[in-house]
PDB file of N, CA and C in Angstrom:
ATOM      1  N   UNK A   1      73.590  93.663  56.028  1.00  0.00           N
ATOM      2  CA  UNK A   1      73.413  94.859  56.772  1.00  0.00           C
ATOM      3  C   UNK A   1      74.074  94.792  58.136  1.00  0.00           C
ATOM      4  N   UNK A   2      74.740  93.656  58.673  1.00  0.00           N
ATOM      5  CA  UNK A   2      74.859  93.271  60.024  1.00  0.00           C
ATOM      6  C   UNK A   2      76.583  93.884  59.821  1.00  0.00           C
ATOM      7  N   UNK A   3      77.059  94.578  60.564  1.00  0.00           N
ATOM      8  CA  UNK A   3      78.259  94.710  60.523  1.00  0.00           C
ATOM      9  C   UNK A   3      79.057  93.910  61.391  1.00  0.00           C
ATOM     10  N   UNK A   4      80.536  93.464  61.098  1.00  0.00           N
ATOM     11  CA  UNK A   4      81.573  93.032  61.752  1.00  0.00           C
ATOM     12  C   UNK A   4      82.442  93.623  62.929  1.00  0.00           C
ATOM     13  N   UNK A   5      82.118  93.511  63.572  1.00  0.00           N
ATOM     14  CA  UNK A   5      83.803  94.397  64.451  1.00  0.00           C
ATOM     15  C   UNK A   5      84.848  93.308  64.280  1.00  0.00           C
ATOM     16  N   UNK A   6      86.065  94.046  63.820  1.00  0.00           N
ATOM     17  CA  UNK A   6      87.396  93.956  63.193  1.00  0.00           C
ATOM     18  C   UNK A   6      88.178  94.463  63.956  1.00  0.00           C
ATOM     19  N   UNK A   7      89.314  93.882  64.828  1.00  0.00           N
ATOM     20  CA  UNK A   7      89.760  94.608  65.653  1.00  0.00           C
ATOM     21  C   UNK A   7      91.152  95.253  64.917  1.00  0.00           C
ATOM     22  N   UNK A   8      91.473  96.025  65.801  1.00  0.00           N
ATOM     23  CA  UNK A   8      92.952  97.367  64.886  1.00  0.00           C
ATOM     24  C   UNK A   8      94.090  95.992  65.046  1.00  0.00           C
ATOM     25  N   UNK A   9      94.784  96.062  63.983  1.00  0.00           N
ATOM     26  CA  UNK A   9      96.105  94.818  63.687  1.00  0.00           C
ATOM     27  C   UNK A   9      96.732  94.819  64.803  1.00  0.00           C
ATOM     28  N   UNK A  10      97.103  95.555  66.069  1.00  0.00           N
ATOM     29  CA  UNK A  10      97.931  95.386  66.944  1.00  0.00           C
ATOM     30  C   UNK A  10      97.330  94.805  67.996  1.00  0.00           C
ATOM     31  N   UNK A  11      95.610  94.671  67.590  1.00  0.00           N
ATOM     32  CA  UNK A  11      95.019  93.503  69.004  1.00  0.00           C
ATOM     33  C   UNK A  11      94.315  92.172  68.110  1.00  0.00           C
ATOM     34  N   UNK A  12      95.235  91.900  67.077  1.00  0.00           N
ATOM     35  CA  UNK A  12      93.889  90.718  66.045  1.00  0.00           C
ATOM     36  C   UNK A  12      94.290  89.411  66.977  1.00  0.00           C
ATOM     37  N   UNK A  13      92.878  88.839  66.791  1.00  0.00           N
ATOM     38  CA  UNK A  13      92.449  87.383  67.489  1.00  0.00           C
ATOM     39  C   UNK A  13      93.285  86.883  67.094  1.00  0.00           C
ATOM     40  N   UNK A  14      94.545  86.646  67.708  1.00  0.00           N
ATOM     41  CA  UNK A  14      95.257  85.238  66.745  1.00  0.00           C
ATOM     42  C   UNK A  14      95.461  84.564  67.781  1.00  0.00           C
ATOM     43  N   UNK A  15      94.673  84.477  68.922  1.00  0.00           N
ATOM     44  CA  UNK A  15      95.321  83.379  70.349  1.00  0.00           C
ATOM     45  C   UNK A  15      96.711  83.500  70.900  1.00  0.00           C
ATOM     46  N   UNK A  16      96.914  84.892  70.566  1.00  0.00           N
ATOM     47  CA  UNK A  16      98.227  84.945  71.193  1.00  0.00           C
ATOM     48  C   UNK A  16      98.384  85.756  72.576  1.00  0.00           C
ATOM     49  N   UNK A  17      98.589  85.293  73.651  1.00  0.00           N
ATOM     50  CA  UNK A  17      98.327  85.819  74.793  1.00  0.00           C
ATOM     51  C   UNK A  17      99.721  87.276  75.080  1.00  0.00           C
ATOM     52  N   UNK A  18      98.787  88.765  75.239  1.00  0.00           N
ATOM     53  CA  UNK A  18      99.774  89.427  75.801  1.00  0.00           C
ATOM     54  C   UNK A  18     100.763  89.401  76.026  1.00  0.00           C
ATOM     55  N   UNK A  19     101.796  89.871  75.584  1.00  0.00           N
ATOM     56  CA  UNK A  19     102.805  90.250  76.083  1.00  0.00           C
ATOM     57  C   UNK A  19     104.081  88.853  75.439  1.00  0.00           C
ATOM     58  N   UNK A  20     103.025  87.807  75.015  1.00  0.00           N
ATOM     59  CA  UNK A  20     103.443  86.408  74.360  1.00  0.00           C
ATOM     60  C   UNK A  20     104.890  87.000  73.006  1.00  0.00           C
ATOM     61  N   UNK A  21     106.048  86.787  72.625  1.00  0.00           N
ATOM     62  CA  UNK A  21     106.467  87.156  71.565  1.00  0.00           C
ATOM     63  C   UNK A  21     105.628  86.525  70.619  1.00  0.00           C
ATOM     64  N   UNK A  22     106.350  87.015  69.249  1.00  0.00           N
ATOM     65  CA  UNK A  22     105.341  86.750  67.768  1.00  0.00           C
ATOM     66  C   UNK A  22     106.406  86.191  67.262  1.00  0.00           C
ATOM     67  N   UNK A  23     106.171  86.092  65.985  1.00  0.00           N
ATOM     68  CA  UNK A  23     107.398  85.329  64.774  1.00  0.00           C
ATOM     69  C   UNK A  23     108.371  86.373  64.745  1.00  0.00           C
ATOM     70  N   UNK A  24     108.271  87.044  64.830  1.00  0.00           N
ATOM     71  CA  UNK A  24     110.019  88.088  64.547  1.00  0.00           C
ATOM     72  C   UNK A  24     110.255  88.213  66.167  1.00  0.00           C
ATOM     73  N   UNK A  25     109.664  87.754  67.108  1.00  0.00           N
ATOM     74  CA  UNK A  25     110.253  87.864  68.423  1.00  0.00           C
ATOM     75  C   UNK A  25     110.081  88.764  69.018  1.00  0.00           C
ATOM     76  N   UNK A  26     109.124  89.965  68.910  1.00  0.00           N
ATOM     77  CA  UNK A  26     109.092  90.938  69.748  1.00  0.00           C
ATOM     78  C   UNK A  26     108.023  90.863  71.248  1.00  0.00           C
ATOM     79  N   UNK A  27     108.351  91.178  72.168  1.00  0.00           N
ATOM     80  CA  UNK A  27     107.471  90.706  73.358  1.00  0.00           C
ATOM     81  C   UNK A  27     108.573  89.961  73.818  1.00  0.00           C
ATOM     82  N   UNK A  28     109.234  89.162  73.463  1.00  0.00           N
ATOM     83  CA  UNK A  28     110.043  88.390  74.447  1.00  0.00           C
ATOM     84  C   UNK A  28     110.518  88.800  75.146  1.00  0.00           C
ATOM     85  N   UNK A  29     111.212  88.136  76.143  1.00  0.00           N
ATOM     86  CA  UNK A  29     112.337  88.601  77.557  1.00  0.00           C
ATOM     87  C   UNK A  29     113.322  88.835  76.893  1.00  0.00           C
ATOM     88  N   UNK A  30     114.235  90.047  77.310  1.00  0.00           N
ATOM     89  CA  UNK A  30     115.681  90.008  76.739  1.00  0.00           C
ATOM     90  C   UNK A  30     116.063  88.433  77.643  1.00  0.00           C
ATOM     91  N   UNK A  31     117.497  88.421  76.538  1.00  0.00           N
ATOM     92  CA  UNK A  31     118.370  87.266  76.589  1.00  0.00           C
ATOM     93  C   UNK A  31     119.373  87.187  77.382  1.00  0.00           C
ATOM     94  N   UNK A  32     119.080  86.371  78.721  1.00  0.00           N
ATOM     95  CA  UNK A  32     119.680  85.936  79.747  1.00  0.00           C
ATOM     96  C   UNK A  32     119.368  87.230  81.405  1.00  0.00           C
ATOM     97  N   UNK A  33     117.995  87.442  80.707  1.00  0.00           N
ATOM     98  CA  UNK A  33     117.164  87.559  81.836  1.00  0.00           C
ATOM     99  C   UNK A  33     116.871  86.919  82.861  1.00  0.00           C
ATOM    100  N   UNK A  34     116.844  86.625  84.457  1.00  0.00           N
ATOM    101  CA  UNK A  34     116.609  85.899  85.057  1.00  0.00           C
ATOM    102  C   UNK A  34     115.378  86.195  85.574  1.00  0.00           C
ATOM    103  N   UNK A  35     114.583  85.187  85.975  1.00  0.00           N
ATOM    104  CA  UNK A  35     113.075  85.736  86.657  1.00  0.00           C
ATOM    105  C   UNK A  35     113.461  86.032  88.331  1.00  0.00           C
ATOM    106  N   UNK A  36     112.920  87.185  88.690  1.00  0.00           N
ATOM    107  CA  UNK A  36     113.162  87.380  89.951  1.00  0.00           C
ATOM    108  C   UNK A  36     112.070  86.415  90.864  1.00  0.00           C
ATOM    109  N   UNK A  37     113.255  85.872  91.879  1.00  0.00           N
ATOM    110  CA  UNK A  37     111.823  85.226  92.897  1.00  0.00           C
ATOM    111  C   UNK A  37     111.401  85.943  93.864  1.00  0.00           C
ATOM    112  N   UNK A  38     110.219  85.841  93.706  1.00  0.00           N
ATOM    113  CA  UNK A  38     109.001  86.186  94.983  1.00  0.00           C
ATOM    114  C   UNK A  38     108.752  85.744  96.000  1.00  0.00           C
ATOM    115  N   UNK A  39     108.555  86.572  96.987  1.00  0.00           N
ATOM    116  CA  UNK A  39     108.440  85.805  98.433  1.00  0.00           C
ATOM    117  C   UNK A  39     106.754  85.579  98.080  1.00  0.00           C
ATOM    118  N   UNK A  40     106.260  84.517  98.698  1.00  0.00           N
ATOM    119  CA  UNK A  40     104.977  84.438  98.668  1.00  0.00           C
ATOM    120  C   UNK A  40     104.467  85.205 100.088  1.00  0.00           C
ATOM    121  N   UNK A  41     103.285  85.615 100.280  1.00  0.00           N
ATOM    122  CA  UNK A  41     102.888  86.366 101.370  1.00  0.00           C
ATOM    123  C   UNK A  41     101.852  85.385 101.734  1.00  0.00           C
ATOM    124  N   UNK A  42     101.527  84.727 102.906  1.00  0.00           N
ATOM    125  CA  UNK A  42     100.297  84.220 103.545  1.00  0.00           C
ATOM    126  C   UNK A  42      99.856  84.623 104.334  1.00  0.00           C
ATOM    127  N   UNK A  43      98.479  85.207 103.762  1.00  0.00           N
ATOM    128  CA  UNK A  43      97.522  86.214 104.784  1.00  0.00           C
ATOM    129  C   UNK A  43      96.171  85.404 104.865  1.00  0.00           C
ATOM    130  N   UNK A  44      95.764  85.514 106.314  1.00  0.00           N
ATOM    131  CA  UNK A  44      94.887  84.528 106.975  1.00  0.00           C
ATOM    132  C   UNK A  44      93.200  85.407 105.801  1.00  0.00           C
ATOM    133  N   UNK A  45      92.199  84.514 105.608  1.00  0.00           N
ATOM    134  CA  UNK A  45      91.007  85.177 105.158  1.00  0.00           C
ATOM    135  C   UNK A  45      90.034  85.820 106.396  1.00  0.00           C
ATOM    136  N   UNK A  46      89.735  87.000 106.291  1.00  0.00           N
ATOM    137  CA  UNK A  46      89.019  87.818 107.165  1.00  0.00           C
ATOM    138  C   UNK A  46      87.905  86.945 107.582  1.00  0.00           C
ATOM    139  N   UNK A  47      87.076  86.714 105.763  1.00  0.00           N
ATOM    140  CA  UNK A  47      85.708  86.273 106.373  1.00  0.00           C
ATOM    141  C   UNK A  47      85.462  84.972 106.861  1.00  0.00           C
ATOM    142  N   UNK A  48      86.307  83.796 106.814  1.00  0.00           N
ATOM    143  CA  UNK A  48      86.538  82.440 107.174  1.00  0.00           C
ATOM    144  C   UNK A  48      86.229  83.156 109.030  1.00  0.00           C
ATOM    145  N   UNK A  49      87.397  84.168 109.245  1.00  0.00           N
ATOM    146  CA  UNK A  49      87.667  83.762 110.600  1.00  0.00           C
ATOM    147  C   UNK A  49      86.293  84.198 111.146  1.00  0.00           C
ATOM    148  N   UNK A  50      85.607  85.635 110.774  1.00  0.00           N
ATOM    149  CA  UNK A  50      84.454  86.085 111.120  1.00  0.00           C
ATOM    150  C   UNK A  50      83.655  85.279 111.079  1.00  0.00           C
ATOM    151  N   UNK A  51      83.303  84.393 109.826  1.00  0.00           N
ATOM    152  CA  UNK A  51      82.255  83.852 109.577  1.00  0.00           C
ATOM    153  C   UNK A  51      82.445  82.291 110.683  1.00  0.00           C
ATOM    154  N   UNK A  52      83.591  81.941 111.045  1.00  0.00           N
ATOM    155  CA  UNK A  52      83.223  81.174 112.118  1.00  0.00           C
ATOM    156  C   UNK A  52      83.148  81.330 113.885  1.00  0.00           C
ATOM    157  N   UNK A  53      83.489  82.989 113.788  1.00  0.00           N
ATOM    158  CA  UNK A  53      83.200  83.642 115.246  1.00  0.00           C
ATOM    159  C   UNK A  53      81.846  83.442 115.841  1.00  0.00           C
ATOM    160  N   UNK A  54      80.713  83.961 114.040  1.00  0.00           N
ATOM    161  CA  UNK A  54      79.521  84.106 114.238  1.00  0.00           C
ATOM    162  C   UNK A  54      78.869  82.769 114.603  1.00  0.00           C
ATOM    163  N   UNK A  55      78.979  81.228 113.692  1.00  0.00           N
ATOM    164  CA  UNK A  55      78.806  80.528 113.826  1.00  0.00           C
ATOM    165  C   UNK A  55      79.154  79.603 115.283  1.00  0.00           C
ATOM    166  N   UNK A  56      80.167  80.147 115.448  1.00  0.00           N
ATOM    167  CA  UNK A  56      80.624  79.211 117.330  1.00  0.00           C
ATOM    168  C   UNK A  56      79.421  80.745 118.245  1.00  0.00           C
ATOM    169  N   UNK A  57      78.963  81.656 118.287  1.00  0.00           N
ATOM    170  CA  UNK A  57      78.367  82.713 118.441  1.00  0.00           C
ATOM    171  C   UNK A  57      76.765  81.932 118.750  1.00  0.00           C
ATOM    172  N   UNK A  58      76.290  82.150 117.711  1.00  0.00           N
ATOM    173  CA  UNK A  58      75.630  81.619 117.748  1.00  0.00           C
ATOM    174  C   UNK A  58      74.626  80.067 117.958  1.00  0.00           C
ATOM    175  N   UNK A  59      76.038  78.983 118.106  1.00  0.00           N
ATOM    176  CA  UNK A  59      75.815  77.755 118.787  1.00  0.00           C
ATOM    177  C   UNK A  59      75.421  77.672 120.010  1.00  0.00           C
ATOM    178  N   UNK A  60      76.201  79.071 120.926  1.00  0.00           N
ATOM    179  CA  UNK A  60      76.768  79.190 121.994  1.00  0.00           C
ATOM    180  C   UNK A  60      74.939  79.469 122.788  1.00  0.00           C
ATOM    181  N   UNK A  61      74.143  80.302 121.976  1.00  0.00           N
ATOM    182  CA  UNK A  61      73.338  80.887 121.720  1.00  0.00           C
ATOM    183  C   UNK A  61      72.153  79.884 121.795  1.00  0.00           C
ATOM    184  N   UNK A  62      72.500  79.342 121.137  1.00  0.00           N
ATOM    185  CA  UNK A  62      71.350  77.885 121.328  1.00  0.00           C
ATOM    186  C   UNK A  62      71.660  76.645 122.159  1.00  0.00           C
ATOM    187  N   UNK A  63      72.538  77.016 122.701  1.00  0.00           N
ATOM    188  CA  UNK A  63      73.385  76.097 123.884  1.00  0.00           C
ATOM    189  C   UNK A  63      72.532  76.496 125.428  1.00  0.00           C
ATOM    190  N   UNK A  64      72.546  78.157 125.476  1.00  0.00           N
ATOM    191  CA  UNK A  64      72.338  78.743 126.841  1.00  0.00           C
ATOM    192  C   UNK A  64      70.875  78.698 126.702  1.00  0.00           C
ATOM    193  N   UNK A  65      69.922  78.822 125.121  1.00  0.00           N
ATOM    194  CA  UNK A  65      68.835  78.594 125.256  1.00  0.00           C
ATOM    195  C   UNK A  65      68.086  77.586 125.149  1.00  0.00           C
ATOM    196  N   UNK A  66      68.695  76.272 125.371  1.00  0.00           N
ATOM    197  CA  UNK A  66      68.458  74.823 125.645  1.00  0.00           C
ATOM    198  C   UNK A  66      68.591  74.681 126.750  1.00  0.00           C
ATOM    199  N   UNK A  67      69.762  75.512 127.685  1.00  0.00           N
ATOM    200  CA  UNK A  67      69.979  75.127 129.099  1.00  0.00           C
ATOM    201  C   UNK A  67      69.151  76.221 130.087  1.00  0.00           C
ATOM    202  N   UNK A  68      68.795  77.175 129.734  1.00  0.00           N
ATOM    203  CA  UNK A  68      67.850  77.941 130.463  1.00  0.00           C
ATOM    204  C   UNK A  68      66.594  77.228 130.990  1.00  0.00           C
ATOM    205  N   UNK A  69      66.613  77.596 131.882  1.00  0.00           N
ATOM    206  CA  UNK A  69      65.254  77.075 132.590  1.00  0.00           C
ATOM    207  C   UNK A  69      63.437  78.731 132.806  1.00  0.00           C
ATOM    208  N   UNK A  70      62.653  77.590 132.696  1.00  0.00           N
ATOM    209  CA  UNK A  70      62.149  78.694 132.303  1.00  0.00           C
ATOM    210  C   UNK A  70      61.117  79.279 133.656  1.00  0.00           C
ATOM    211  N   UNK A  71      62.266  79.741 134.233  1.00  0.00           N
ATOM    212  CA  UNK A  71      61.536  80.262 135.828  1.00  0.00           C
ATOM    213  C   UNK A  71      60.882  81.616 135.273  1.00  0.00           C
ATOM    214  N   UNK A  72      61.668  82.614 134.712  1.00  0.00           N
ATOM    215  CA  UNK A  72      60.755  83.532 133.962  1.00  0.00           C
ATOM    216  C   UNK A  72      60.224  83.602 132.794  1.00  0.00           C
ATOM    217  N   UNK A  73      58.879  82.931 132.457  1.00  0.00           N
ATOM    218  CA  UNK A  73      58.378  82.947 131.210  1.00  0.00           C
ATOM    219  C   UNK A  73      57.936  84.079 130.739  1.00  0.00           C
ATOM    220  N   UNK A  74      58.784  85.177 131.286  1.00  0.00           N
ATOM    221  CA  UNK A  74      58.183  86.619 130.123  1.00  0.00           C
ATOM    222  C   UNK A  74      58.017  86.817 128.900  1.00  0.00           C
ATOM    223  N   UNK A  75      59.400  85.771 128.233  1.00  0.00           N
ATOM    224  CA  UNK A  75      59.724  85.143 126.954  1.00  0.00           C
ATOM    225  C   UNK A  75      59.830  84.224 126.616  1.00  0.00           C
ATOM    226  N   UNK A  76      58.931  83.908 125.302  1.00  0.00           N
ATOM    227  CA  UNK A  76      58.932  82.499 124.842  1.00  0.00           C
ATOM    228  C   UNK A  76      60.100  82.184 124.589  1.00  0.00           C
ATOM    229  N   UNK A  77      60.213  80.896 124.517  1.00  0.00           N
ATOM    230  CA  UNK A  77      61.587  80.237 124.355  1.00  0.00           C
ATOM    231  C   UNK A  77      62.380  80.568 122.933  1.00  0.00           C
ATOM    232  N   UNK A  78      61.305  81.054 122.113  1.00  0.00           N
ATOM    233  CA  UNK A  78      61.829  81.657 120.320  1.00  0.00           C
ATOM    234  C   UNK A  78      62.282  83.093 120.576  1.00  0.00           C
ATOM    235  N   UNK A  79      61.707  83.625 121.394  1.00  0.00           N
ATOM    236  CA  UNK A  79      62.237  84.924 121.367  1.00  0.00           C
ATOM    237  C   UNK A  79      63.547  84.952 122.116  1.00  0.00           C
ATOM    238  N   UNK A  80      63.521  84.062 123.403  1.00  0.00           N
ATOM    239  CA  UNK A  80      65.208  83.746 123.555  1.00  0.00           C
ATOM    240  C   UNK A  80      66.378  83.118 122.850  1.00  0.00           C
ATOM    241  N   UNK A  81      65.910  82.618 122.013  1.00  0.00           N
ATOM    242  CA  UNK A  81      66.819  82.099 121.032  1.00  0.00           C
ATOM    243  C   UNK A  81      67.367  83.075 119.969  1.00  0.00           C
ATOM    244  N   UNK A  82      65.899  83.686 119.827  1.00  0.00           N
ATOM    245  CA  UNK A  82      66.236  84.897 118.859  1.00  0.00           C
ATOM    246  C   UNK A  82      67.583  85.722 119.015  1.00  0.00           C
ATOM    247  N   UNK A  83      66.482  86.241 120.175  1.00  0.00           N
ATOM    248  CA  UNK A  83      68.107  87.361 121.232  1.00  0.00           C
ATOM    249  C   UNK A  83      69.567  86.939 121.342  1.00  0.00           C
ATOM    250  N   UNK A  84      69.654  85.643 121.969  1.00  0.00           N
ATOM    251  CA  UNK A  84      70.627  85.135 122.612  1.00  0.00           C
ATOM    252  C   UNK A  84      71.766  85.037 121.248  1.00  0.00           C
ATOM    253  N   UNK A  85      71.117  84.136 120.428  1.00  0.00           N
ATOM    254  CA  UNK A  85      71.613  83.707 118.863  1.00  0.00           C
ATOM    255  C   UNK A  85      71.828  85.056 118.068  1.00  0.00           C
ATOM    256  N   UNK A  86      71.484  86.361 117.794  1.00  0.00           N
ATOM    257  CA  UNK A  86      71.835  87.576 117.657  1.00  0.00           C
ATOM    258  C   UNK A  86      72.835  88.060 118.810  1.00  0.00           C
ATOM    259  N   UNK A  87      72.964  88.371 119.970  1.00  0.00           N
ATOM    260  CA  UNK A  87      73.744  89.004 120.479  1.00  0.00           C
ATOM    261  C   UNK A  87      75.239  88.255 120.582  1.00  0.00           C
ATOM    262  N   UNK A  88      74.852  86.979 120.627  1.00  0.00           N
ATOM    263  CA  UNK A  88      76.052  86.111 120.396  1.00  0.00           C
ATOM    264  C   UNK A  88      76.974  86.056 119.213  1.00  0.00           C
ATOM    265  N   UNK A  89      76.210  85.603 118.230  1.00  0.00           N
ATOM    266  CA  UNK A  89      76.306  85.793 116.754  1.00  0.00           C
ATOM    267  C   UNK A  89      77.507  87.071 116.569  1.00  0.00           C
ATOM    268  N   UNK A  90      77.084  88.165 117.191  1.00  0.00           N
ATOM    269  CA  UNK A  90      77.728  89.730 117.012  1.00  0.00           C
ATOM    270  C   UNK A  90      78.896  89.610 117.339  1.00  0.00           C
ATOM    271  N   UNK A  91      78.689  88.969 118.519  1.00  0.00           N
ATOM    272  CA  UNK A  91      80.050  88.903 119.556  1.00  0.00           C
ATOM    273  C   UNK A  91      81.160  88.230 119.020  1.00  0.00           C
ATOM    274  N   UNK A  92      80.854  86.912 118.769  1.00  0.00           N
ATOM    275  CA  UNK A  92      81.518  85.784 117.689  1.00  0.00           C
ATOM    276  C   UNK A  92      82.088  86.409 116.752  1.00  0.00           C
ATOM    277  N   UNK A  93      81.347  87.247 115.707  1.00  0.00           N
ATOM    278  CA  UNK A  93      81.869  87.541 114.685  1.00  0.00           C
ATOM    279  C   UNK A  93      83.223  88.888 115.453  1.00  0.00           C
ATOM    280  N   UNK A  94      82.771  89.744 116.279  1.00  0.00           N
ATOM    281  CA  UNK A  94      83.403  90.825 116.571  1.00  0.00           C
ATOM    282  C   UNK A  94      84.819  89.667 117.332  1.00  0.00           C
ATOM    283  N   UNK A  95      85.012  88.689 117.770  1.00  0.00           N
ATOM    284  CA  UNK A  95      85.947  88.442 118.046  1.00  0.00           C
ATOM    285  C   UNK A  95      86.744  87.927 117.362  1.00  0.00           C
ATOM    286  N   UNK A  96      86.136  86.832 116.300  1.00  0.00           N
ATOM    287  CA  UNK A  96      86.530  86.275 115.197  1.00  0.00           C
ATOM    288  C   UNK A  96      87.459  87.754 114.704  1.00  0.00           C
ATOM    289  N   UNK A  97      86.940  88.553 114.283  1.00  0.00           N
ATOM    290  CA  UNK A  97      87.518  89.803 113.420  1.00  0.00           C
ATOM    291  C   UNK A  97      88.623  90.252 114.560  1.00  0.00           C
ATOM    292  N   UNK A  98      88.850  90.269 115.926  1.00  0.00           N
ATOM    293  CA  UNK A  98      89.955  90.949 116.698  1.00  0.00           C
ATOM    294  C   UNK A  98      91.060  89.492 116.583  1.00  0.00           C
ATOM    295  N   UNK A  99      90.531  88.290 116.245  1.00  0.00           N
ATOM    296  CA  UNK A  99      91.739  87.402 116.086  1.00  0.00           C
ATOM    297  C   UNK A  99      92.114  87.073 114.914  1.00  0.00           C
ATOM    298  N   UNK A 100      91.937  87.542 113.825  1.00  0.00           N
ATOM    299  CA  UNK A 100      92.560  87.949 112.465  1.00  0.00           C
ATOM    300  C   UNK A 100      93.533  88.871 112.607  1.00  0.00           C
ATOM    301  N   UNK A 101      92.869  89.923 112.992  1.00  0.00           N
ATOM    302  CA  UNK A 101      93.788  91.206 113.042  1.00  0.00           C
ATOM    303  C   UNK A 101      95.032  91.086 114.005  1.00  0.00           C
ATOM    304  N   UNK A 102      94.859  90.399 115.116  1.00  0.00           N
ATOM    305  CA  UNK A 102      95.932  90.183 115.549  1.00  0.00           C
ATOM    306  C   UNK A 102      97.068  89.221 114.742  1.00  0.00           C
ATOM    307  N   UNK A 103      96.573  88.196 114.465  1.00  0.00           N
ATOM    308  CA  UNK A 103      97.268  87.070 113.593  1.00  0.00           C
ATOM    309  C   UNK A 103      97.767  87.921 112.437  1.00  0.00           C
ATOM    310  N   UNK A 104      96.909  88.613 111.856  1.00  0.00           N
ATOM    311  CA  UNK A 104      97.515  89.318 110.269  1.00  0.00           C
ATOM    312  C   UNK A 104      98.806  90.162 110.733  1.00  0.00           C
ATOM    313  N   UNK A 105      99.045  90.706 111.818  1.00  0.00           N
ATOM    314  CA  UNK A 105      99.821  91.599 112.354  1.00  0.00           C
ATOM    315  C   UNK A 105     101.025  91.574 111.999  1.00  0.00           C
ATOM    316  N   UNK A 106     101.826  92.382 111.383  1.00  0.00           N
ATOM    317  CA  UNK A 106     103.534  92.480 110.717  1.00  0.00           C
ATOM    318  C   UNK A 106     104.274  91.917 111.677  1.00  0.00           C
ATOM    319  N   UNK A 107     104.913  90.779 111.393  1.00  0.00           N
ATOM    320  CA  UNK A 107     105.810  89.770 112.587  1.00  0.00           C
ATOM    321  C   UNK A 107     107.068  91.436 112.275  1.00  0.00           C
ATOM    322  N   UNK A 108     107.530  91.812 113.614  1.00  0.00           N
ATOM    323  CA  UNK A 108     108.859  92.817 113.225  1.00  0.00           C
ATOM    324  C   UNK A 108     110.164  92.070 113.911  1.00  0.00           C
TER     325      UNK A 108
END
């Protein structure tokens, strides 16, 4: 009762990869085709650079709230870390992201 799917003859499983020729040769490259070369393009990764804006950001963050002194204890020392490590964090990442974009920039 279990049926098969059978695929249509012009896609059957035979491990032959796309576009691969077959036994009578069709798919192949015409003869004395050359492969064109490619320039490779190297483009920097967005989130590497962001993701280590945030991280130097937020070090920075637990740097100023290790070195703070605590003449005004309005805030516990967690809630300055909190803050500091968030607003930093932002910053980091927002700069991280303006030095990609510059770097990615079309050399003219």
């Amino acid at each position: 009762m279990s049926q098969q799917h059978v695929p249509p003859d012009d896609q059957a499983l035979d491990g032959a990869r796309p576009g691969a020729p077959d036994a009578a040769g069709n798919g192949a490259p015409p003869r004395g085709a050359e492969p064109i070369p490619a320039r490779r393009v190297r483009q920097p990764k967005y989130s590497v650079f962001i993701g280590t804006g945030v991280v130097l950001g937020v070090l920075l963050g637990v740097i100023l709230t290790l070195r703070a002194g605590d003449a005004a204890a309005a805030y516990s020392w967690q809630a300055k870390l909190g803050y500091l490590c968030s607003i930093f964090g932002l910053l980091g990442g927002i700069l991280g992201a303006v030095v990609v974009v510059i770097i990615d920039r079309p050399k003219d």
